[in-house]
N, C-alpha and C. Protein backbone atom coordinates (compact mmCIF):
# COMPACT_ATOMS: atom_id res chain seq x y z
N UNK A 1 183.52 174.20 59.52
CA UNK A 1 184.35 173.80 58.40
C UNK A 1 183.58 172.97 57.39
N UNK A 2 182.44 172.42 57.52
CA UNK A 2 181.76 171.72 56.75
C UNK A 2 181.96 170.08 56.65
N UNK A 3 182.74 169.94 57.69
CA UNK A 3 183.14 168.13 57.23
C UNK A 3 181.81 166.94 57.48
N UNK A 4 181.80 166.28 56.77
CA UNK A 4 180.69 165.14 56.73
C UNK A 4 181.02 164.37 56.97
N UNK A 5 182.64 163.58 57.17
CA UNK A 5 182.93 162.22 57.37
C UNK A 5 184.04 162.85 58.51
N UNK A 6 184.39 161.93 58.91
CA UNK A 6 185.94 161.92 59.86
C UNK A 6 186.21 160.11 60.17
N UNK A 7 187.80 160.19 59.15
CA UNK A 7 188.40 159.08 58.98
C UNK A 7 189.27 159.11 60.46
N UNK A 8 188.78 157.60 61.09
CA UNK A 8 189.78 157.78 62.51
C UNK A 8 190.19 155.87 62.24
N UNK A 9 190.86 155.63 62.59
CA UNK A 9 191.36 153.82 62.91
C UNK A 9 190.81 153.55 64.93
N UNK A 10 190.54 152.75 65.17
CA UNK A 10 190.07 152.02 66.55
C UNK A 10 191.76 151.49 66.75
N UNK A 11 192.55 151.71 67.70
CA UNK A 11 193.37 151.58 67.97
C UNK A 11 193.45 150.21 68.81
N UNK A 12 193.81 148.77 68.49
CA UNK A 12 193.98 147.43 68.97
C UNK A 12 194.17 147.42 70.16
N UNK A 13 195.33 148.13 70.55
CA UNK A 13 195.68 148.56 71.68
C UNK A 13 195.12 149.21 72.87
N UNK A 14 194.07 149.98 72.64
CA UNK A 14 193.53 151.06 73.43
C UNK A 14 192.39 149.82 74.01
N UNK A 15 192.06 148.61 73.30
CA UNK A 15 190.65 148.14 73.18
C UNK A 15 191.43 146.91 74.43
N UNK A 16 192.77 146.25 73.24
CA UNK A 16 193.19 145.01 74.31
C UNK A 16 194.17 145.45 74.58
N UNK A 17 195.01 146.00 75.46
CA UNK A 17 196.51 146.55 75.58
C UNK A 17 197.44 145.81 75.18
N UNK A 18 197.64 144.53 76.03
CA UNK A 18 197.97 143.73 75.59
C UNK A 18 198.27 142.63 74.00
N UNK A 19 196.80 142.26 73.40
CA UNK A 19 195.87 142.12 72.54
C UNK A 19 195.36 140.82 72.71
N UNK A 20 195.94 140.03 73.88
CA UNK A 20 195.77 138.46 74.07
C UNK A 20 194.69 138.31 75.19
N UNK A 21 194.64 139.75 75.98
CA UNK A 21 193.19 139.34 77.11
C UNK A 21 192.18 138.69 76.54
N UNK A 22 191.37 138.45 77.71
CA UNK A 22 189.73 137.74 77.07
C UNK A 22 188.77 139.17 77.05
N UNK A 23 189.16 140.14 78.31
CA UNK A 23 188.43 140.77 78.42
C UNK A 23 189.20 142.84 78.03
N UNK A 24 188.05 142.74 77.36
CA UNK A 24 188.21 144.73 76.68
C UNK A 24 188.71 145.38 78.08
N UNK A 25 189.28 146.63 77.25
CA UNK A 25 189.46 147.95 78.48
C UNK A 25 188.28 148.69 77.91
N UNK A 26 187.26 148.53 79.34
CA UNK A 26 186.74 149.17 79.29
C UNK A 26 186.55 150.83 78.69
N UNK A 27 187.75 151.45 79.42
CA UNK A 27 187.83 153.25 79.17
C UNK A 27 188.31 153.10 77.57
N UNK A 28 188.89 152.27 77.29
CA UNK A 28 189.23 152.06 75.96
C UNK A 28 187.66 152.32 74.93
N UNK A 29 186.99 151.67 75.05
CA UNK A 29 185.68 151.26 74.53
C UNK A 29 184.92 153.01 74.78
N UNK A 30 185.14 153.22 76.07
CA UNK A 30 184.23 154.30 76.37
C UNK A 30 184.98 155.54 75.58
N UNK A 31 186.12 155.57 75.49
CA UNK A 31 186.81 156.39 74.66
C UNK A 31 186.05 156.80 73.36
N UNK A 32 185.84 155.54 72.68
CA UNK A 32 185.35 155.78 71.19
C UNK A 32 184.32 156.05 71.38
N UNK A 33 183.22 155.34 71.84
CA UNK A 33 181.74 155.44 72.48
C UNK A 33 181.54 157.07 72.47
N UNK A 34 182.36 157.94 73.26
CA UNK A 34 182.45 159.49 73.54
C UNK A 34 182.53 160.18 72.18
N UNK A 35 183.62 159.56 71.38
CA UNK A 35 183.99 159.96 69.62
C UNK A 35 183.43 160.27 69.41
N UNK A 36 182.81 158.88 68.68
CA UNK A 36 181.83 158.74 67.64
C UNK A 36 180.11 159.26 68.48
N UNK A 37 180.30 159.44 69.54
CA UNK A 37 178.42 159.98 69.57
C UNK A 37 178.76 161.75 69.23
N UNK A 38 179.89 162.05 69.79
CA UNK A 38 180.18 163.64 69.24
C UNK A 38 179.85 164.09 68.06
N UNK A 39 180.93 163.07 67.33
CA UNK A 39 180.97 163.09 65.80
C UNK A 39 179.14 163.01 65.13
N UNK A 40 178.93 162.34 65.88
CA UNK A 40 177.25 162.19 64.93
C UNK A 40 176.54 163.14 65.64
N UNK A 41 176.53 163.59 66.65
CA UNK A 41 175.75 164.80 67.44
C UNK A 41 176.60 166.29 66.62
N UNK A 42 176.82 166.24 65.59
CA UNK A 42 177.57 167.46 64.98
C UNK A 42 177.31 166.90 62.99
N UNK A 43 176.42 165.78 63.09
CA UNK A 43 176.04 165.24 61.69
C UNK A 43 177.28 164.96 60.69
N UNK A 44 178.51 164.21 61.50
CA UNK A 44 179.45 164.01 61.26
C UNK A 44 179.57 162.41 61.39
N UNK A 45 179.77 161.76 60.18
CA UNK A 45 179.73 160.46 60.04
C UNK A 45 181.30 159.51 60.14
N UNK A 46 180.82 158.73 61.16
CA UNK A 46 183.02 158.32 61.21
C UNK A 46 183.30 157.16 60.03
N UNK A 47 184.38 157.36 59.54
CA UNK A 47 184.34 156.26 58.81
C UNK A 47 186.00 155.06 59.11
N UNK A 48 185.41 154.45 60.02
CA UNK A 48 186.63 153.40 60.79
C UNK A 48 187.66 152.79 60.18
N UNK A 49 188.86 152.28 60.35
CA UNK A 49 190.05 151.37 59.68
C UNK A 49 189.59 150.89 61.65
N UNK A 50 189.94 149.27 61.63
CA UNK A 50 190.06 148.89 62.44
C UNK A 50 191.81 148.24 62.36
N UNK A 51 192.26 148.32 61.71
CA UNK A 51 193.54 148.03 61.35
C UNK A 51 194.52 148.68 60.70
N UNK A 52 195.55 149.55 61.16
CA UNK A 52 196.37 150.41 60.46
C UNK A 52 197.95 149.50 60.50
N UNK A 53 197.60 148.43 60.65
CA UNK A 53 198.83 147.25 60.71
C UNK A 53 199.93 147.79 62.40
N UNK A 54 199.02 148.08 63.00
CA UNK A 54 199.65 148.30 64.40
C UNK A 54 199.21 147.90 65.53
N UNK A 55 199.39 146.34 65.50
CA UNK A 55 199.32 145.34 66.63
C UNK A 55 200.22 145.81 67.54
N UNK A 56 199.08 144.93 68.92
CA UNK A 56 200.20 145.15 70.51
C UNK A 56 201.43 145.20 70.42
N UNK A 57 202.64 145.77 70.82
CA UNK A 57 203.74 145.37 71.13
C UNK A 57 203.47 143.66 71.46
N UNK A 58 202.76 143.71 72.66
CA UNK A 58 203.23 142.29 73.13
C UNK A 58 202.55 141.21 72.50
N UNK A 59 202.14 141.26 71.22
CA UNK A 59 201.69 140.37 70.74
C UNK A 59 203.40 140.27 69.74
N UNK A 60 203.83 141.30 69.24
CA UNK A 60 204.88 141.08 68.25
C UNK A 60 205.74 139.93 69.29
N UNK A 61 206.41 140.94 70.33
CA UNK A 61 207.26 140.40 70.94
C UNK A 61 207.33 138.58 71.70
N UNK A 62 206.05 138.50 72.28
CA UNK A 62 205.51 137.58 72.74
C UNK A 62 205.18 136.14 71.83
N UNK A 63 204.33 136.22 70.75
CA UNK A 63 203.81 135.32 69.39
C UNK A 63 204.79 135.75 68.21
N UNK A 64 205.25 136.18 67.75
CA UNK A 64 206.08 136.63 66.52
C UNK A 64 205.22 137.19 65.32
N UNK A 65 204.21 137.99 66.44
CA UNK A 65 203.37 138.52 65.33
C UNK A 65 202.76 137.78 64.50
N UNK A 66 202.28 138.18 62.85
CA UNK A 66 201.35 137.23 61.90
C UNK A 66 202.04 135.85 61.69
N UNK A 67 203.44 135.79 61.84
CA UNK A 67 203.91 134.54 61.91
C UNK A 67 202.96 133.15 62.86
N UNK A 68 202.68 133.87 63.73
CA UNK A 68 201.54 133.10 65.00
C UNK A 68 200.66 132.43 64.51
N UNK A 69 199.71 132.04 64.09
CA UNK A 69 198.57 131.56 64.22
C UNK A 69 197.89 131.67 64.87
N UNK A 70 197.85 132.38 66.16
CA UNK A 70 197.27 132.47 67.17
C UNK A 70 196.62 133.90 66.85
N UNK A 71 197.38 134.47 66.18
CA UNK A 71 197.16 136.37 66.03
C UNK A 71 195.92 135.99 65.41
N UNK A 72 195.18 135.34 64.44
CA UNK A 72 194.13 135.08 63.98
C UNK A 72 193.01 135.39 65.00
N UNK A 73 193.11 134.93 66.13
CA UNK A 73 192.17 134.53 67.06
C UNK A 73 192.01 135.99 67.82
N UNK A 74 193.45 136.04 68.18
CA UNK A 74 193.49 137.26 68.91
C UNK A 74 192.55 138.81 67.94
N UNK A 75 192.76 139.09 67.12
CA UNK A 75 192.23 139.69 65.77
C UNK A 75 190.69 139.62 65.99
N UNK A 76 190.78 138.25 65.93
CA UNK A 76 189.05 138.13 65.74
C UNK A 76 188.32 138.54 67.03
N UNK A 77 188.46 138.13 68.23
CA UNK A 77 188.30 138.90 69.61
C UNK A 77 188.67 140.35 69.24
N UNK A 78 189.37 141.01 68.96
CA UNK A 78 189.30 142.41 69.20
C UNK A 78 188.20 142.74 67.88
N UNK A 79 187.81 142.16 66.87
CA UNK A 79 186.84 142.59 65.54
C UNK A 79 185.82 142.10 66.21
N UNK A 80 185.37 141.17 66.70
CA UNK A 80 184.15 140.91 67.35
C UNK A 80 183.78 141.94 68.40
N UNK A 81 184.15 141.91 69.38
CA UNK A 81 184.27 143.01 70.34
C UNK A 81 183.81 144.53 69.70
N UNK A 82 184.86 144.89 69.08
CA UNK A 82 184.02 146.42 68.38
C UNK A 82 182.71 146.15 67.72
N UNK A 83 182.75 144.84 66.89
CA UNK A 83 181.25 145.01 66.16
C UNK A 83 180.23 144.97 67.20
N UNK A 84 180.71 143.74 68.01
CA UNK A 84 179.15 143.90 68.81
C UNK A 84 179.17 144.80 70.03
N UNK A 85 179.96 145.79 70.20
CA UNK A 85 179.73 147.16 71.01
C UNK A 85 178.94 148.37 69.92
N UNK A 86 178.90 148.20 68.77
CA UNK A 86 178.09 148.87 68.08
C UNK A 86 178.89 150.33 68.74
N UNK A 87 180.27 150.39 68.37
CA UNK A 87 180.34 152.04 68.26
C UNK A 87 180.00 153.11 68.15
């Protein structure tokens, strides 16, 4: 088909289920890891949203969502995490 890019979002969820752990899901991680080496083993470049405004359930339910202050933190653990797994 000729495609050069493929727009996908990293799903919050898939990474922290929750979004409040300390520690990643693993298969989560390995999930994309599988993606994106496809995608570039076919000279197909991904181009990420790490945010499609679809936080954990249990962060809504649990913190009241962006109301929190806490979601800040939580956020930044899941953006840290993908950057330094180097997708």
């Amino acid at each position: 088909m000729g495609f050069k890019v493929f727009r996908t979002s990293i799903a919050w969820s898939r990474i922290f289920p929750n979004g409040d752990e300390t520690e990643p899901n693993e298969a989560g991680l390995q999930f994309y890891d599988d993606l994106f080496d496809e995608l570039l083993a076919h000279n197909i470049e991904p181009l990420i949203t790490l945010s499609h405004y679809e936080t954990p359930l249990h962060l809504s339910k649990t913190y009241d969502g962006w109301v929190n202050r806490k979601m800040i933190d939580f956020y930044e653990n899941y953006v840290r995490t993908v950057f330094n797994r180097k997708l």
